[in-house]
C-alpha atoms as a PDB file:
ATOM      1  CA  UNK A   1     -14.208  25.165 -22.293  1.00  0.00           C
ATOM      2  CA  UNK A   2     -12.917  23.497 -24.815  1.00  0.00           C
ATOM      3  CA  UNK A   3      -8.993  23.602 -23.605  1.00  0.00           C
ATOM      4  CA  UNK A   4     -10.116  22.652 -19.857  1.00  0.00           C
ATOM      5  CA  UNK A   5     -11.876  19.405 -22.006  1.00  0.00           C
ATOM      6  CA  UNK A   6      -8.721  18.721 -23.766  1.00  0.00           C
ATOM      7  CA  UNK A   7      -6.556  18.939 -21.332  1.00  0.00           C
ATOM      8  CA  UNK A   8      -8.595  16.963 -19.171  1.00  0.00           C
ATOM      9  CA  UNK A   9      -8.429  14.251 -22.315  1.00  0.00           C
ATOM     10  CA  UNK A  10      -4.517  14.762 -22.274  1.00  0.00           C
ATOM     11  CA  UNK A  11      -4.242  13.621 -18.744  1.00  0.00           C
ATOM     12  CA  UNK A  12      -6.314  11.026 -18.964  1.00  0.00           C
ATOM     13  CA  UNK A  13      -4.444   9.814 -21.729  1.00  0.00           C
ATOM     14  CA  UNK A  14      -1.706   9.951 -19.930  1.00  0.00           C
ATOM     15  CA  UNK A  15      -2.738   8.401 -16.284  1.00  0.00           C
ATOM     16  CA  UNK A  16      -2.220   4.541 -17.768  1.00  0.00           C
ATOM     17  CA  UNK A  17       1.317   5.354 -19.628  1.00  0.00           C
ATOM     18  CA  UNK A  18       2.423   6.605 -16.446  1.00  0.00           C
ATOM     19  CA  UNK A  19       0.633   3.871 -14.099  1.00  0.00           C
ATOM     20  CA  UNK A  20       2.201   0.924 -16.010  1.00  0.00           C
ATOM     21  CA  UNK A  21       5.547   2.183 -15.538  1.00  0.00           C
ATOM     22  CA  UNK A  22       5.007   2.511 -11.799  1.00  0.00           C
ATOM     23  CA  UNK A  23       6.794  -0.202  -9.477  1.00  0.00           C
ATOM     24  CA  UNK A  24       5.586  -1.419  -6.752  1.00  0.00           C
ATOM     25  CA  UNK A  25       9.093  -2.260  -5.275  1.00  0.00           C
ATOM     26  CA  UNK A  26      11.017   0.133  -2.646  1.00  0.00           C
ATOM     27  CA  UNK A  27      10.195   1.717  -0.117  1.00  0.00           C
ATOM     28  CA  UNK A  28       7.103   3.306   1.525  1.00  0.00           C
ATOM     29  CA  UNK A  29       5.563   5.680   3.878  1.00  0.00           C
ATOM     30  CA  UNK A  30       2.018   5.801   5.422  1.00  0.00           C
ATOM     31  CA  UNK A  31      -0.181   9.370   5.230  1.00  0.00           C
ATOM     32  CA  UNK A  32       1.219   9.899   8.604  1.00  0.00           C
ATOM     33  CA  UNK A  33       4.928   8.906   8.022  1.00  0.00           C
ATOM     34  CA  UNK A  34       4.565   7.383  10.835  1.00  0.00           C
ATOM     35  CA  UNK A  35       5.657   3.980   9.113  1.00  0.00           C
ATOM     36  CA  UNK A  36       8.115   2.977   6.596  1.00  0.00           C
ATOM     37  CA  UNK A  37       8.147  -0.140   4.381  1.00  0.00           C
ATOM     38  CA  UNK A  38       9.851  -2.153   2.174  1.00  0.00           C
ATOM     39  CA  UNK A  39       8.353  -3.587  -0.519  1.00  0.00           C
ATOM     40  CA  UNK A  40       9.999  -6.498  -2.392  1.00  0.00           C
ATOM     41  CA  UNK A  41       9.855  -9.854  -4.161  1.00  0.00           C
ATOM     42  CA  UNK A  42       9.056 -12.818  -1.966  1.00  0.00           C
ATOM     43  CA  UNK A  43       8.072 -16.398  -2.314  1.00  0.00           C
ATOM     44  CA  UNK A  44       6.311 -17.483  -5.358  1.00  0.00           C
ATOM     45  CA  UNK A  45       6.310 -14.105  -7.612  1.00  0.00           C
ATOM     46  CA  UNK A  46       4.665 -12.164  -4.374  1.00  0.00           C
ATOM     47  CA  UNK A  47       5.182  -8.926  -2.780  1.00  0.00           C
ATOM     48  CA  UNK A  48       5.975  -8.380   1.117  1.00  0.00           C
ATOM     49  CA  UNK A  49       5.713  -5.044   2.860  1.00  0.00           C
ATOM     50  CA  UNK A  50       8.601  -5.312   5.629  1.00  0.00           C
ATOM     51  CA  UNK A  51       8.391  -2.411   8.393  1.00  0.00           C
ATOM     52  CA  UNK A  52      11.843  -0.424   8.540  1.00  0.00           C
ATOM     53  CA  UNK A  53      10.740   2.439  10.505  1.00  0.00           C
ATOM     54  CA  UNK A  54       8.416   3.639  12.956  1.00  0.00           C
ATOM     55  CA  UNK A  55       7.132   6.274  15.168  1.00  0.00           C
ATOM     56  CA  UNK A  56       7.605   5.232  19.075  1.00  0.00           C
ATOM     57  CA  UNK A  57       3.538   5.810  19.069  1.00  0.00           C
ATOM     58  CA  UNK A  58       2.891   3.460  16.128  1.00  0.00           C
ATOM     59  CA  UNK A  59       4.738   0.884  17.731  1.00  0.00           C
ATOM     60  CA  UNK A  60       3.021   1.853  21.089  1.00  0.00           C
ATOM     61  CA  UNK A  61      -0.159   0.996  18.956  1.00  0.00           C
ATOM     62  CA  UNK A  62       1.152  -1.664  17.478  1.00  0.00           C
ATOM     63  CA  UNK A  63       2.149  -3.503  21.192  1.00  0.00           C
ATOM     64  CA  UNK A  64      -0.804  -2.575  22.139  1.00  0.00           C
ATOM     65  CA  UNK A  65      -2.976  -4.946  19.667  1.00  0.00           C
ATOM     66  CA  UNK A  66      -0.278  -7.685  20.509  1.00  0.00           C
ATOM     67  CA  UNK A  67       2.584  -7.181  18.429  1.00  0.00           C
ATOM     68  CA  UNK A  68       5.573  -6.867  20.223  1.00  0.00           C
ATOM     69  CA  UNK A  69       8.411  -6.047  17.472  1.00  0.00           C
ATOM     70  CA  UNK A  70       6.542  -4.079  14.920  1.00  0.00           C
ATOM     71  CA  UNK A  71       9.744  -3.271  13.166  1.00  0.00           C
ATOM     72  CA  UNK A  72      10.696  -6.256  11.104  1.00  0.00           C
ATOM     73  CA  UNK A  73       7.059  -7.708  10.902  1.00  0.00           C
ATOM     74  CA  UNK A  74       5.248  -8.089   7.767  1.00  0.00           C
ATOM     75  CA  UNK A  75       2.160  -6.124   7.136  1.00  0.00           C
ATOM     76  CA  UNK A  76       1.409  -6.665   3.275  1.00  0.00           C
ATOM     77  CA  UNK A  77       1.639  -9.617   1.241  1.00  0.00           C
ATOM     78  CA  UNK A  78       0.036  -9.382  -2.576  1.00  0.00           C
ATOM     79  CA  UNK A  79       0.253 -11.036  -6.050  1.00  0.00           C
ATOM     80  CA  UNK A  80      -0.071  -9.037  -9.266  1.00  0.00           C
ATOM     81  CA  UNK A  81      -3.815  -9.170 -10.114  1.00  0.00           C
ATOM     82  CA  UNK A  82      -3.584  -7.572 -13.319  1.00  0.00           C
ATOM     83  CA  UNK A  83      -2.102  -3.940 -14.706  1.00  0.00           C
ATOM     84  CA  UNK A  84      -1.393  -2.047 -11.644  1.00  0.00           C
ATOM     85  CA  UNK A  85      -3.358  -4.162  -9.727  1.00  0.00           C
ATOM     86  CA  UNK A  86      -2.508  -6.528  -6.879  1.00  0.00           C
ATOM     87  CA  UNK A  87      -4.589  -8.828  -4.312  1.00  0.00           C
ATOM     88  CA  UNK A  88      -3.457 -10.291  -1.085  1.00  0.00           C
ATOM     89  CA  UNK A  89      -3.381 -10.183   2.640  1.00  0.00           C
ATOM     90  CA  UNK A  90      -2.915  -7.226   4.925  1.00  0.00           C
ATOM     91  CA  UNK A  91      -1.770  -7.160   8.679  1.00  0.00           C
ATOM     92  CA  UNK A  92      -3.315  -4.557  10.675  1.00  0.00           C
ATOM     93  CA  UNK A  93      -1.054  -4.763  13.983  1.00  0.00           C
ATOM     94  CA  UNK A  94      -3.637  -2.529  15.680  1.00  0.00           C
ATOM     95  CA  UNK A  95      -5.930  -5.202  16.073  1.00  0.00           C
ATOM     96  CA  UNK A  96      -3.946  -8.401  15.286  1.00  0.00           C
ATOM     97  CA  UNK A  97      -5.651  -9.195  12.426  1.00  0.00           C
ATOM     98  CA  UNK A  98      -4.989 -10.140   8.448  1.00  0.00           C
ATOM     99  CA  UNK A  99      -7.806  -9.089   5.892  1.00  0.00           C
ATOM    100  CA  UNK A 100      -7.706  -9.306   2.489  1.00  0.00           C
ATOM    101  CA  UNK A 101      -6.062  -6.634   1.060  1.00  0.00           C
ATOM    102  CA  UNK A 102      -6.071  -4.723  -2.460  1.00  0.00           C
ATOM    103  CA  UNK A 103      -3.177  -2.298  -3.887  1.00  0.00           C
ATOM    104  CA  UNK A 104      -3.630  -0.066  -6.900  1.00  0.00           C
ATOM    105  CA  UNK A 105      -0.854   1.492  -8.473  1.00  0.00           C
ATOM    106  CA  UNK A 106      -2.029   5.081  -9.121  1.00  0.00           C
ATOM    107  CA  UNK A 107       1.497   6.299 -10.259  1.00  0.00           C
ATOM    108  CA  UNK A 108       5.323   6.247 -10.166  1.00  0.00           C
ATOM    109  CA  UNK A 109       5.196   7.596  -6.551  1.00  0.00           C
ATOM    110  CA  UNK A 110       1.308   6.529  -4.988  1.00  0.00           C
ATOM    111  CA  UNK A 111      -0.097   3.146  -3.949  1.00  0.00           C
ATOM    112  CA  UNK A 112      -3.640   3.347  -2.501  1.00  0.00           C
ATOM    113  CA  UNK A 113      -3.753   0.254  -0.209  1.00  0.00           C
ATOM    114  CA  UNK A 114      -7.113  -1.273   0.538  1.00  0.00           C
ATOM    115  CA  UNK A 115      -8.014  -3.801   3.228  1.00  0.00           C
ATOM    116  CA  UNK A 116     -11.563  -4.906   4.883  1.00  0.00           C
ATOM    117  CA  UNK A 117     -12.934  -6.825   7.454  1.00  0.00           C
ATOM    118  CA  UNK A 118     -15.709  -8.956   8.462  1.00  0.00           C
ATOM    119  CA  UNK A 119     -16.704  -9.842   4.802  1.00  0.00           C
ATOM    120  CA  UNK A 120     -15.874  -6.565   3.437  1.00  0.00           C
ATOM    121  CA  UNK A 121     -18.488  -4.914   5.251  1.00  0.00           C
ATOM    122  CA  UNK A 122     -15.577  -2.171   7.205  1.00  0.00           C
ATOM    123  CA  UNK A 123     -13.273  -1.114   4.928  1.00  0.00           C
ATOM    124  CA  UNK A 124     -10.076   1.147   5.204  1.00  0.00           C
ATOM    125  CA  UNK A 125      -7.943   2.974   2.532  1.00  0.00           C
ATOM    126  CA  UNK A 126      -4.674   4.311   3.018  1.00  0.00           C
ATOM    127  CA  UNK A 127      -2.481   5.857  -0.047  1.00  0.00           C
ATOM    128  CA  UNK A 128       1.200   5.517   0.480  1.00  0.00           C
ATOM    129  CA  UNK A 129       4.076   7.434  -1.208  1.00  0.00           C
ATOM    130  CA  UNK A 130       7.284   6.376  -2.103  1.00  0.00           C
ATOM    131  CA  UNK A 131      10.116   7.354  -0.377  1.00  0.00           C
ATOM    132  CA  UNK A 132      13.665   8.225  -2.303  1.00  0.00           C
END
């Protein structure tokens, strides 16, 4: 009991050293890898999520919402909020729409990306992974 407690305080020791050193620059792919991002600096000390990639049914989905050229568009746009935090707009091109948006750093390799609708009442979280 006591080592399962101690390591359990070791990794959570450990969780912030390793989330601060986490960037939220490169590139990204959706639970599906369906879709792949880049993420990089933009105007006024933002972050943009550019599409690079996609699957012929995610831009099927995406055309089908009214976005003709998925690749290329610009689905995330955030502003550090504080450590490994970041709050901004999200474009869902499944419905055509931009909600406000939250992305948490949860390591080196993991974003969970959060975005809501309709005054937060429906809410949908995705985690992303980087890709090398």
């Amino acid at each position: 009991m006591n080592r399962v407690l101690f390591a359990a305080t070791l990794a959570l020791a450990a969780s912030p050293a390793i989330a601060q050193g986490a960037v939220i620059e490169g590139r990204w792919t959706n639970p599906k890898h369906s879709t792949v991002v880049n993420v990089s600096q933009c105007a006024n000390r933002t972050y943009c999520a550019v599409v690079l990639k996609a699957s012929a049914k995610a831009q099927a989905n995406a055309r089908k919402g009214g976005t003709k050229n998925f690749i290329g568009t610009e689905i995330l746009r955030v502003r550090q909020s504080g450590d490994n935090l970041f709050k901004g707009k999200a474009f869902d091109p499944e419905t055509n729409m931009h909600v406000p948006a939250t992305v948490r750093m949860l390591g080196a390799g993991t974003i969970e990306i959060k975005g809501c609708a309709l005054l937060g009442l429906i809410c949908k979280t995705q985690r992303w992974t980087k890709v090398d």
